[in-house]
Protein backbone atom coordinates (compact mmCIF):
# COMPACT_ATOMS: atom_id res chain seq x y z
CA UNK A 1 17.30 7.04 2.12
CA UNK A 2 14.24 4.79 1.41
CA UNK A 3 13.87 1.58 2.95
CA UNK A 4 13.81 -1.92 0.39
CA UNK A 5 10.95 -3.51 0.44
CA UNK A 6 11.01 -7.05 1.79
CA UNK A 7 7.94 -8.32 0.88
CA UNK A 8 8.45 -11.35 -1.28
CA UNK A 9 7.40 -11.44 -4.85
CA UNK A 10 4.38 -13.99 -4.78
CA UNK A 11 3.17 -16.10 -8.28
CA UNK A 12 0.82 -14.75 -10.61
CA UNK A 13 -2.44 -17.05 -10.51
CA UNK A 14 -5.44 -18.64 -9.49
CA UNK A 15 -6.25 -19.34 -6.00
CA UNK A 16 -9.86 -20.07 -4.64
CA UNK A 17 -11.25 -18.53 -7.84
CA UNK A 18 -9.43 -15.34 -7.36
CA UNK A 19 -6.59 -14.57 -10.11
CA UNK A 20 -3.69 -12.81 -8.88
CA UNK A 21 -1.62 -11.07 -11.44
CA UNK A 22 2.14 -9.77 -10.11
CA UNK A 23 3.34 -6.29 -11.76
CA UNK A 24 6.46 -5.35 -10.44
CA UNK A 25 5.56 -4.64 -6.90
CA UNK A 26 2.30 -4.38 -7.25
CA UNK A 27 -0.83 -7.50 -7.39
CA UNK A 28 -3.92 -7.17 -9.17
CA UNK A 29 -6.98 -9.10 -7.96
CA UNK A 30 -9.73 -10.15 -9.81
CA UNK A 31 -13.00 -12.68 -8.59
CA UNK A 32 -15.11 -13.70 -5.22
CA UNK A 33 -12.89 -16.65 -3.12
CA UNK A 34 -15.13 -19.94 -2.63
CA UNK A 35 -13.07 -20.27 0.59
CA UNK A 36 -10.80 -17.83 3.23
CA UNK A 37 -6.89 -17.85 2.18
CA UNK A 38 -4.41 -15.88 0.40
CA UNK A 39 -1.77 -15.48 -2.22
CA UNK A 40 1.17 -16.07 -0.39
CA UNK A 41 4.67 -16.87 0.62
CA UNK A 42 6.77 -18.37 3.43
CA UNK A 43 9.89 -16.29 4.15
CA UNK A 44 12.68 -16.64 6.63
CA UNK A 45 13.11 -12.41 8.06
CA UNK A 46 15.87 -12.12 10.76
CA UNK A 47 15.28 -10.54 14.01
CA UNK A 48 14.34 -6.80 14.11
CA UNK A 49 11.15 -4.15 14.40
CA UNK A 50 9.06 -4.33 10.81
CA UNK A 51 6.72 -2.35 9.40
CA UNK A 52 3.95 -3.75 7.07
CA UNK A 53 1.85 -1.40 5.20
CA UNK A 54 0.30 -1.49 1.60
CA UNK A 55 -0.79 0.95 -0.97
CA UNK A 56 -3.45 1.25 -3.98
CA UNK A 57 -6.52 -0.80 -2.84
CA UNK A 58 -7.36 -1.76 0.75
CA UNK A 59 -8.24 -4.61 0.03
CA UNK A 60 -7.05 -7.55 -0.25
CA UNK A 61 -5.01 -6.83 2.96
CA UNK A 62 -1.33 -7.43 3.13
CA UNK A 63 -0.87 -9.82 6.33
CA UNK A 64 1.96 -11.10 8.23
CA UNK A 65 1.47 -14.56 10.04
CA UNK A 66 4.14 -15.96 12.45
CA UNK A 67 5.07 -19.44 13.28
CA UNK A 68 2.73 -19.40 16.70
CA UNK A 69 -0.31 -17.97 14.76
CA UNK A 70 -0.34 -14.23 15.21
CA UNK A 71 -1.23 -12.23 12.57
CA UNK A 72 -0.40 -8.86 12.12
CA UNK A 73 -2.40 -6.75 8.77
CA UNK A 74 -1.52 -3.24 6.85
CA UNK A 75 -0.35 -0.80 8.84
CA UNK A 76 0.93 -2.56 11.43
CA UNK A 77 4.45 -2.62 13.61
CA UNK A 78 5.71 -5.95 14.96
CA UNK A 79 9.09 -7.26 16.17
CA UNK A 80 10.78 -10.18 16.24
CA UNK A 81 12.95 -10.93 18.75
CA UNK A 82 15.23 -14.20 16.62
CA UNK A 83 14.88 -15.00 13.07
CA UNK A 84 11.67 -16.96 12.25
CA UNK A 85 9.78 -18.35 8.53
CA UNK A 86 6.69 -16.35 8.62
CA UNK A 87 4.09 -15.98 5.91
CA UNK A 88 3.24 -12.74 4.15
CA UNK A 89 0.58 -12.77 2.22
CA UNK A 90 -2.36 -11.01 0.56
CA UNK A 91 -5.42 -12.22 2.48
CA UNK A 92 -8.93 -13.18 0.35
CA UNK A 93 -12.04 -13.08 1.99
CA UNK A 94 -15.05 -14.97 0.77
CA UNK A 95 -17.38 -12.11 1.75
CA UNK A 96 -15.54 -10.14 -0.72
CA UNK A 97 -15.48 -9.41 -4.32
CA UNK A 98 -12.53 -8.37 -5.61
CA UNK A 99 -13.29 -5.97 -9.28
CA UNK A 100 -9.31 -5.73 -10.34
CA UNK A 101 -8.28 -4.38 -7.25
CA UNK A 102 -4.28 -3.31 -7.23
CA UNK A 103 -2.62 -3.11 -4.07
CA UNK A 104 1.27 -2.43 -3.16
CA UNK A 105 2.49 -4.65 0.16
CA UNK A 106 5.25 -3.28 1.79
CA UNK A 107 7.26 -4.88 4.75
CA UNK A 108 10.36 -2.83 5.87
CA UNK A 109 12.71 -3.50 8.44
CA UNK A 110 12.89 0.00 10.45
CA UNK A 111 15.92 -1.47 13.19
């Protein structure tokens, strides 16, 4: 039995000068950021051992940040020991140029 995906479903659109366009599951990016951020969304995951990896492009990467700043990327385990808003979110890079790059986020809960 396969695992739902809990990574939210972020807006299609422009952030930074990168457009972000949602396809199902799946995000395509297209233009150079003036400025590090990302496409992203604050969500409220209850307490339990999470797996975040992506699929299609590597970048932009899929990130996880909690409330006391850590950030966890792609292919990463983490845990949270009591419920907690963190923010997932597809990270842009101003060093980067992104030429309609797709990428898949995943975040499961494994226990």
């Amino acid at each position: 039995m396969s695992l739902p995906n809990l990574f939210p479903a972020l807006d299609s659109g422009t952030v930074n000068g990168v457009t972000c366009t949602r396809e199902g599951d799946s995000y395509t990016v297209d233009g150079t950021p003036t400025a590090w951020g990302g496409i992203y969304k604050k969500t409220t995951l209850p307490a339990g051992y999470y797996r975040l990896t992506q699929s299609g492009a590597d970048k932009p990467s899929a990130r996880c940040i909690l409330p006391d700043a850590t950030q966890y990327s792609a292919t990463s385990g983490f845990t949270l020991t009591e419920p907690m808003e963190c923010i997932l979110q597809l990270t842009l890079n101003p060093s980067e140029t992104y030429t309609n790059a797709t990428v898949t986020p995943y975040l499961r809960r494994i226990s």
